[in-house]
PDB file of N, CA and C in Angstrom:
ATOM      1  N   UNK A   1      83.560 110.477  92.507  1.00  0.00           N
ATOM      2  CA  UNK A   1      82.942 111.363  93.442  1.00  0.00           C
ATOM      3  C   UNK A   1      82.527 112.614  92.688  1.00  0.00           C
ATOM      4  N   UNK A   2      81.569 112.978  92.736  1.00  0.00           N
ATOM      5  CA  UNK A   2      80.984 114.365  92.198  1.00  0.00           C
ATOM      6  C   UNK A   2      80.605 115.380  92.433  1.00  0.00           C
ATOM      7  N   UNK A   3      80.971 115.211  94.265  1.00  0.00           N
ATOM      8  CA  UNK A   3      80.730 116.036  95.311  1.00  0.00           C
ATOM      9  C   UNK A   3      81.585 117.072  95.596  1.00  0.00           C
ATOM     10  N   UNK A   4      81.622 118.153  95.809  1.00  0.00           N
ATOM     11  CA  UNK A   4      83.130 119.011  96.168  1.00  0.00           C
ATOM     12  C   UNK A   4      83.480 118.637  97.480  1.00  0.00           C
ATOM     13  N   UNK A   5      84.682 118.350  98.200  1.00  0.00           N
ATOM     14  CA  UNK A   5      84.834 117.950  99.790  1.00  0.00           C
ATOM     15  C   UNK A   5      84.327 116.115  99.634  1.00  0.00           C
ATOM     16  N   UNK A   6      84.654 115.480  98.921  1.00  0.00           N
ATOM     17  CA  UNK A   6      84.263 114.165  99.085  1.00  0.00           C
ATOM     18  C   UNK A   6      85.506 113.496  99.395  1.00  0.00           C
ATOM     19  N   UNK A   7      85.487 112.357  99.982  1.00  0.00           N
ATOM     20  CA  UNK A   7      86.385 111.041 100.007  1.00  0.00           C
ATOM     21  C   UNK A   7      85.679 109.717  99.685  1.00  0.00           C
ATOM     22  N   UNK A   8      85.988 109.121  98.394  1.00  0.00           N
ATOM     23  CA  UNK A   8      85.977 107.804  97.705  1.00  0.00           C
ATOM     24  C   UNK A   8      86.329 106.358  99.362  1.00  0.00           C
ATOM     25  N   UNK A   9      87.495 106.709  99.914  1.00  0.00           N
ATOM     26  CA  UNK A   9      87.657 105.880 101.088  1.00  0.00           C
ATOM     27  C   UNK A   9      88.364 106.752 101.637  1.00  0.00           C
ATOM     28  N   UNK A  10      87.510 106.683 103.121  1.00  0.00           N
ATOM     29  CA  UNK A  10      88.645 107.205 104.553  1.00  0.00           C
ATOM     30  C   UNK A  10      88.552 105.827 105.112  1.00  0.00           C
ATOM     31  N   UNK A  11      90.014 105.969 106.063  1.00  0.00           N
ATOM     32  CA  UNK A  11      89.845 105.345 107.618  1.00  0.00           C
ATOM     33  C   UNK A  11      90.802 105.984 108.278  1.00  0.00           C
ATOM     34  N   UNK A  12      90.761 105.422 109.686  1.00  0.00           N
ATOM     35  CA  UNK A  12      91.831 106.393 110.764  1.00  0.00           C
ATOM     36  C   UNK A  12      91.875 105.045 111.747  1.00  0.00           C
ATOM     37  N   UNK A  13      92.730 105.514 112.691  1.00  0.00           N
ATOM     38  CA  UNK A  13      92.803 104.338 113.675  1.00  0.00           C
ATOM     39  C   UNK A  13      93.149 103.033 113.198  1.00  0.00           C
ATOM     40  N   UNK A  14      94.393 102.884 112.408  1.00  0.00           N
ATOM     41  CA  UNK A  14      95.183 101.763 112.237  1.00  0.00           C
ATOM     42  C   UNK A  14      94.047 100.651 111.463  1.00  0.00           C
ATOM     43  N   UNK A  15      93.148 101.368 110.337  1.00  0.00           N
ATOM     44  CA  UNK A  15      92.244 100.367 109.746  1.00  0.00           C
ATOM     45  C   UNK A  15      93.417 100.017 108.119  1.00  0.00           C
ATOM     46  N   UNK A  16      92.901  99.540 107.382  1.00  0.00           N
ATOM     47  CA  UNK A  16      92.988  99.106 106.242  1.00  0.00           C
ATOM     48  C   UNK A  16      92.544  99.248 104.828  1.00  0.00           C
ATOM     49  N   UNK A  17      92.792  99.548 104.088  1.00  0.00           N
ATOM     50  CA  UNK A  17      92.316 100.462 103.361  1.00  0.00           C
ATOM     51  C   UNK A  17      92.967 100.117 101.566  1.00  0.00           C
ATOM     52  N   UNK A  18      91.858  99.602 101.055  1.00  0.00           N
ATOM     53  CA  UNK A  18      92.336  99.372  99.566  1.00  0.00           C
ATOM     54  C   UNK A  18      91.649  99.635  98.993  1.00  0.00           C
ATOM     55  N   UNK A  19      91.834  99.917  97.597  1.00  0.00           N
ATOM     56  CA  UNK A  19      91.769 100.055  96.295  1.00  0.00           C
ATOM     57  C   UNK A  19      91.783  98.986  95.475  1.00  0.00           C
ATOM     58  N   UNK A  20      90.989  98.299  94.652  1.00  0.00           N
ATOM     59  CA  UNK A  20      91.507  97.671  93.725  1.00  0.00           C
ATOM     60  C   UNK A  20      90.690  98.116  91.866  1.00  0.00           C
ATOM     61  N   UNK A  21      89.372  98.867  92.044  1.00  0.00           N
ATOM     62  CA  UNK A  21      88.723  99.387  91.483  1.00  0.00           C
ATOM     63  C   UNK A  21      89.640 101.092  90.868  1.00  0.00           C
ATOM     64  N   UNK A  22      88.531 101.392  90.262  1.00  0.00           N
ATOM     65  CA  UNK A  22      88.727 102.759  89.382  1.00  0.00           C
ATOM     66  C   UNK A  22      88.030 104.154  90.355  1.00  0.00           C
ATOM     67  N   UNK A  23      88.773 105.204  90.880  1.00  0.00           N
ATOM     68  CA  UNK A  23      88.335 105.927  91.399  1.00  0.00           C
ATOM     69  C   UNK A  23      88.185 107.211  90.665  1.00  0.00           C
ATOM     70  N   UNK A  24      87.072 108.120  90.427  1.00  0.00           N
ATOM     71  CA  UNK A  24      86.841 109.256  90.032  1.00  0.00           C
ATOM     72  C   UNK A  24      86.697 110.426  90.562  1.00  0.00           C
ATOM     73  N   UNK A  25      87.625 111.220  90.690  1.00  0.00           N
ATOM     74  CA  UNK A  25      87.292 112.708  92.103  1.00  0.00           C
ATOM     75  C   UNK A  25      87.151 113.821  90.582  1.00  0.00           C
ATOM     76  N   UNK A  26      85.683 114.134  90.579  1.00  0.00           N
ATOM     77  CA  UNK A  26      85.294 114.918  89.416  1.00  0.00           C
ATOM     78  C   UNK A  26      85.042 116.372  89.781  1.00  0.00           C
ATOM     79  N   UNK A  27      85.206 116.686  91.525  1.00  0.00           N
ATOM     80  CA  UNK A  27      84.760 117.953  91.678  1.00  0.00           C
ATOM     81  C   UNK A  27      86.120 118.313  92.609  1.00  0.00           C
ATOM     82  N   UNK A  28      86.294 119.755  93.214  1.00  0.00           N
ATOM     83  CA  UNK A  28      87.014 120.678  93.651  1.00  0.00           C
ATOM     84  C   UNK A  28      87.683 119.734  95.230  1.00  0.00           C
ATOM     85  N   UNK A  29      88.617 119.512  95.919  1.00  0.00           N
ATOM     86  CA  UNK A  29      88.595 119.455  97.189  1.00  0.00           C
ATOM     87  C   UNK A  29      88.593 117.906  97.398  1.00  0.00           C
ATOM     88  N   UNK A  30      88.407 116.928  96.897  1.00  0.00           N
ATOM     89  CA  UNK A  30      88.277 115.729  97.352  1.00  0.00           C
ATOM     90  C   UNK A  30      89.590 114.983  96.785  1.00  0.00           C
ATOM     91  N   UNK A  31      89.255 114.049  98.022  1.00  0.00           N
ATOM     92  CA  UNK A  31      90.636 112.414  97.895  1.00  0.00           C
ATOM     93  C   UNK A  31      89.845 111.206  97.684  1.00  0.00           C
ATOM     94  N   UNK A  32      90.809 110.655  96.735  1.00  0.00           N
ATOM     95  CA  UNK A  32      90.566 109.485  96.301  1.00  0.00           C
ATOM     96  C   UNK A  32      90.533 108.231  97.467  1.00  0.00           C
ATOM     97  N   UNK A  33      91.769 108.393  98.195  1.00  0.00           N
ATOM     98  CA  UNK A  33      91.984 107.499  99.583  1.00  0.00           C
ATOM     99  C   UNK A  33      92.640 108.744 100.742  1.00  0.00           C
ATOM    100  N   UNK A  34      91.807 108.689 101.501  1.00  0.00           N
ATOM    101  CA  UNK A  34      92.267 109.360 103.002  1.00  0.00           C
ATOM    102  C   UNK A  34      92.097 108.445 104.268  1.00  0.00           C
ATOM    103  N   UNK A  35      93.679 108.654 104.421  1.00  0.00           N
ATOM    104  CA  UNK A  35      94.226 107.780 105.223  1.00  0.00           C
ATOM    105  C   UNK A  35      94.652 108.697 106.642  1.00  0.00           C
ATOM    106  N   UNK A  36      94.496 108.381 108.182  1.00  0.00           N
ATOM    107  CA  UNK A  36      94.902 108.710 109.112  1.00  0.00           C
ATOM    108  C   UNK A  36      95.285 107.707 110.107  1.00  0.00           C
ATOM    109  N   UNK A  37      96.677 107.538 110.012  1.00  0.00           N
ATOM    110  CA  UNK A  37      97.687 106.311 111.113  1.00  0.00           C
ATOM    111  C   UNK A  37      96.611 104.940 110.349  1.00  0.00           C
ATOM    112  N   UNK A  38      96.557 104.713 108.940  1.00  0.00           N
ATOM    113  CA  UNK A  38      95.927 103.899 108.915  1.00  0.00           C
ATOM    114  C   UNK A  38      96.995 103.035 107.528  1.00  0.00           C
ATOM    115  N   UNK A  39      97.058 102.204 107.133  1.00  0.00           N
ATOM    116  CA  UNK A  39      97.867 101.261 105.820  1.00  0.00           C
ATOM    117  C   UNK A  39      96.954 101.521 104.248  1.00  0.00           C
ATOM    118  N   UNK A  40      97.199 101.821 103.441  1.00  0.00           N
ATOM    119  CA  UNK A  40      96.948 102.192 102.172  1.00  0.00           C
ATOM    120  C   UNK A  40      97.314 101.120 101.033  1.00  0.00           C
ATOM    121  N   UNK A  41      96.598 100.637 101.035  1.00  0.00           N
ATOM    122  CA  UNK A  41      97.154  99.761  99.652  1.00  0.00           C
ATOM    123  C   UNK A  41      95.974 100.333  98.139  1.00  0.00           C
ATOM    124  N   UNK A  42      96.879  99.950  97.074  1.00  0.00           N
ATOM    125  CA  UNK A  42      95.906 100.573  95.874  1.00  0.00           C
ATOM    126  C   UNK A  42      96.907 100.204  94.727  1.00  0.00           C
ATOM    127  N   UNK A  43      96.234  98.717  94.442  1.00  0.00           N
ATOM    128  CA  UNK A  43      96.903  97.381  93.439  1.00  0.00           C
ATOM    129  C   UNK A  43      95.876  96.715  92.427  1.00  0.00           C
ATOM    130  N   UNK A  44      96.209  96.540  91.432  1.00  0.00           N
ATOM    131  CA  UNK A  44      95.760  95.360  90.626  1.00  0.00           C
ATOM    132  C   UNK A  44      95.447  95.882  89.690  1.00  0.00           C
ATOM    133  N   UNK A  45      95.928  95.436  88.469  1.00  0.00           N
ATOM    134  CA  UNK A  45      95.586  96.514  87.002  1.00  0.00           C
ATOM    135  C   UNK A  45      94.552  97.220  87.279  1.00  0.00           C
ATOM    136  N   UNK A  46      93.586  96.971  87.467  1.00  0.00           N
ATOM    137  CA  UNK A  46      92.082  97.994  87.220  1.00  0.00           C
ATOM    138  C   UNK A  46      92.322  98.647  88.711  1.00  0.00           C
ATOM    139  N   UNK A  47      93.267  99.207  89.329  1.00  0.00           N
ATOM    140  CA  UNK A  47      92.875 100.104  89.929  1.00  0.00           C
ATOM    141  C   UNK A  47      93.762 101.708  89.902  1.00  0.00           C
ATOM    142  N   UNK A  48      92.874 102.175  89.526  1.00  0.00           N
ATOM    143  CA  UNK A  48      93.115 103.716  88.919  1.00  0.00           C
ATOM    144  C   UNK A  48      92.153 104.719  89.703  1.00  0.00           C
ATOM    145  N   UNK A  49      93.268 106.089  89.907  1.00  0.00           N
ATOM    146  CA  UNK A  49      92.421 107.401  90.925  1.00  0.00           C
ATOM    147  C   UNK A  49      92.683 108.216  89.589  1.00  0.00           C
ATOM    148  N   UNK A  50      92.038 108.690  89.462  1.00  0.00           N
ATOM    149  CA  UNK A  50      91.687 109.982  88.504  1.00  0.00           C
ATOM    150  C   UNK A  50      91.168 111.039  88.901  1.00  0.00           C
ATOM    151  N   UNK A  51      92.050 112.350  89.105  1.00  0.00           N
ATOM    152  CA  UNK A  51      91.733 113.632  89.493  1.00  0.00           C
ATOM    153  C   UNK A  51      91.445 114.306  88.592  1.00  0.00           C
ATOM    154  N   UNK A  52      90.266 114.995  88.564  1.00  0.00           N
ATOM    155  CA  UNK A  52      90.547 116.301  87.301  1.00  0.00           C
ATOM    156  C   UNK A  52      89.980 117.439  87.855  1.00  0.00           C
ATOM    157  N   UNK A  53      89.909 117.934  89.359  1.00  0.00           N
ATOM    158  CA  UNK A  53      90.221 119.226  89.209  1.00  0.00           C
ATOM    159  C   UNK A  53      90.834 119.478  90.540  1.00  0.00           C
ATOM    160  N   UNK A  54      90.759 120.829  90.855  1.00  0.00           N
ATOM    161  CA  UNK A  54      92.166 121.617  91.646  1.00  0.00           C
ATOM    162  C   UNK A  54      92.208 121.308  92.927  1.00  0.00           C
ATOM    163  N   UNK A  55      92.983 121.536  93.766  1.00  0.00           N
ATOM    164  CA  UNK A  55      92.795 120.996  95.223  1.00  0.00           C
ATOM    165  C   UNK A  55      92.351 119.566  95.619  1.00  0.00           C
ATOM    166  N   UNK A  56      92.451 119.082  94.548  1.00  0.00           N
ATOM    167  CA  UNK A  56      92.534 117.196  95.198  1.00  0.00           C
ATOM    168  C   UNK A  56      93.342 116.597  95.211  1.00  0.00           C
ATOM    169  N   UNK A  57      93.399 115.287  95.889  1.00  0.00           N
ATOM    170  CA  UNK A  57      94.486 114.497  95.895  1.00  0.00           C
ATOM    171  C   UNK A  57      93.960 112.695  95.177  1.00  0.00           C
ATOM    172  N   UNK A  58      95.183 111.863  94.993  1.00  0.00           N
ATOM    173  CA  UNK A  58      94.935 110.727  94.837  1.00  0.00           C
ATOM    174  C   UNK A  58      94.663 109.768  96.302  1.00  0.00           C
ATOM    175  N   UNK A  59      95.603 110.018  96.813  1.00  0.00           N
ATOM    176  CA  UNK A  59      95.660 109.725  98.343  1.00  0.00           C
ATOM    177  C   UNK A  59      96.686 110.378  98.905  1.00  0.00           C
ATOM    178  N   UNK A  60      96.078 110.664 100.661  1.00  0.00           N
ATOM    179  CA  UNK A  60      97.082 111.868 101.803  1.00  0.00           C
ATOM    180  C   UNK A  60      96.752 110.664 102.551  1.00  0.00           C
ATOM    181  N   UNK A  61      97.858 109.915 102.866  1.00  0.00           N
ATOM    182  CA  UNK A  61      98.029 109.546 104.273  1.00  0.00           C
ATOM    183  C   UNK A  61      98.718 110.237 105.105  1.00  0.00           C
ATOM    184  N   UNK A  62      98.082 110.430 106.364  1.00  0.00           N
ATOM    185  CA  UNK A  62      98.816 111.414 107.153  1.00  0.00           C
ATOM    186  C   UNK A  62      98.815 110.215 108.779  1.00  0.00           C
ATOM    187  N   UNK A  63     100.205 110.656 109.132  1.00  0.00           N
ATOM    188  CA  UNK A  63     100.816 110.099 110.291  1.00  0.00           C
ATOM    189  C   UNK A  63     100.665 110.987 111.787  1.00  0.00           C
ATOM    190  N   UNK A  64      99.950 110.722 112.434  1.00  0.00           N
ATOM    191  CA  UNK A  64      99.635 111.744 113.447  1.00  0.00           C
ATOM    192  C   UNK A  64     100.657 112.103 115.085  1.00  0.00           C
ATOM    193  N   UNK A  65     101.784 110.996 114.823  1.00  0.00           N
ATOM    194  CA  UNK A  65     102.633 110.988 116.552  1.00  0.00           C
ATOM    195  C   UNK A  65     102.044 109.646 117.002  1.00  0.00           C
ATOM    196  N   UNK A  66     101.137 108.707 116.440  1.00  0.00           N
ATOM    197  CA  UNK A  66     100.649 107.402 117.145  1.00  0.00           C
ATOM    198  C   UNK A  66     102.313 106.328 116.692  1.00  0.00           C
ATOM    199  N   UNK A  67     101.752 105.633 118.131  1.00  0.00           N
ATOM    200  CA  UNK A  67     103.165 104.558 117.804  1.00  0.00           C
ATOM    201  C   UNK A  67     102.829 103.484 116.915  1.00  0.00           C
ATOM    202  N   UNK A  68     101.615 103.562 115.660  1.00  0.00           N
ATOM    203  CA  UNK A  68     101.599 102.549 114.753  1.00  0.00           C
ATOM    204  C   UNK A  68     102.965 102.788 113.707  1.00  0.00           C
ATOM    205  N   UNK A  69     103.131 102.067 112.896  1.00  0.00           N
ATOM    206  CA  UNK A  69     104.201 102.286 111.329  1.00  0.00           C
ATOM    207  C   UNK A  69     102.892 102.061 110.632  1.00  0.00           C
ATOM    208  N   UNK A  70     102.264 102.764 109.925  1.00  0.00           N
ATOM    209  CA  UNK A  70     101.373 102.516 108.656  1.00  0.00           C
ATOM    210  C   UNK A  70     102.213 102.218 107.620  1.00  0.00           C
ATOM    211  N   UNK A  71     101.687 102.012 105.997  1.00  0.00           N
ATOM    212  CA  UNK A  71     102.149 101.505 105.360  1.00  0.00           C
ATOM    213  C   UNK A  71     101.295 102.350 103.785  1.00  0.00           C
ATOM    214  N   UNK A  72     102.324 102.781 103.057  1.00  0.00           N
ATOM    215  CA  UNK A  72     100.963 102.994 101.750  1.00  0.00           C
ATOM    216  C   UNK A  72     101.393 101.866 100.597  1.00  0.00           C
ATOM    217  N   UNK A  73     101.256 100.830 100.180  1.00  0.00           N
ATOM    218  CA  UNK A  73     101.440 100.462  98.525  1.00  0.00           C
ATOM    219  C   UNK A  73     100.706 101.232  97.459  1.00  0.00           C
ATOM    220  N   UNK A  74     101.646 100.743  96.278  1.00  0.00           N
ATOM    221  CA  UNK A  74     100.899 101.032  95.098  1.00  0.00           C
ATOM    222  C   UNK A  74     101.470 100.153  94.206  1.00  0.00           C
ATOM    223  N   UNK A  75     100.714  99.332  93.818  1.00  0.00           N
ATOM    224  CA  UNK A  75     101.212  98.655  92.065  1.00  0.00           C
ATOM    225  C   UNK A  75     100.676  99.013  91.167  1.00  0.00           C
ATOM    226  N   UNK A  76     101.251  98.256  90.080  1.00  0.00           N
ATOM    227  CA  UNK A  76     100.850  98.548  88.795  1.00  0.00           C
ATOM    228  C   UNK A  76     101.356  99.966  87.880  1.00  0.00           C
ATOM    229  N   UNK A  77     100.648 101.126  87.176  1.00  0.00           N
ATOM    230  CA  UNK A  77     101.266 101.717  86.413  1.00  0.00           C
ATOM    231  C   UNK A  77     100.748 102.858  87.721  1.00  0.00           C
ATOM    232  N   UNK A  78     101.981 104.145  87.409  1.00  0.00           N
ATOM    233  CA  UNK A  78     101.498 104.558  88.253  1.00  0.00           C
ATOM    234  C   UNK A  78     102.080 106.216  87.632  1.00  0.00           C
ATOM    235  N   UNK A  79     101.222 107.171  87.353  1.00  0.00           N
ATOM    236  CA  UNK A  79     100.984 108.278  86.211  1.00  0.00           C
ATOM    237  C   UNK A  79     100.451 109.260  86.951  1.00  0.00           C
ATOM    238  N   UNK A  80     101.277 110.435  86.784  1.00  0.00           N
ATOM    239  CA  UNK A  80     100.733 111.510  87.194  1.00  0.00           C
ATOM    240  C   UNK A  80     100.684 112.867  85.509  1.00  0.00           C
ATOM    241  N   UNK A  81      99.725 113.523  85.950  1.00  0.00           N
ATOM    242  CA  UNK A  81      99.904 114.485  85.066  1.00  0.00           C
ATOM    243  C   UNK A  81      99.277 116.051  85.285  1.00  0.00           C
ATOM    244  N   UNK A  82      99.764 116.478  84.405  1.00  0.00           N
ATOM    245  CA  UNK A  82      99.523 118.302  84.812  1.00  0.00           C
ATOM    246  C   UNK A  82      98.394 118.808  83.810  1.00  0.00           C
TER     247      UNK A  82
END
């Protein structure tokens, strides 16, 4: 993403939501996966979020008071850095 304020993938409302590709958040403010009451998965060697600048995330799932259980996975290597 190269946009400031971007998302690579949203959903909301108990959708589904994967990763299996390489994600790039190259500008200020954006998520890699934004998730609302929705399941997160983000598996399979080649799939990688890469942040490089301030105020972003890899993925925010956020749980809102709905009576779903969402779910986030993650396999593979999984690296954070400063």
């Amino acid at each position: 993403m190269n946009k400031e304020k971007s998302a690579a993938i949203f959903g909301e409302d108990n959708s589904t939501l994967t990763n299996k590709g390489t994600i790039n958040l190259e500008d200020k403010e954006s998520g890699g996966i934004l998730a609302k009451d929705s399941n997160v998965t983000n598996s399979g060697s080649a799939s990688k979020i890469y942040v490089k600048e301030e105020s972003s995330v890899g993925i925010d799932a956020t749980l809102t008071g709905s009576t779903l259980s969402p779910a986030v996975t993650l396999t593979g290597d999984k690296v954070a850095k400063k």
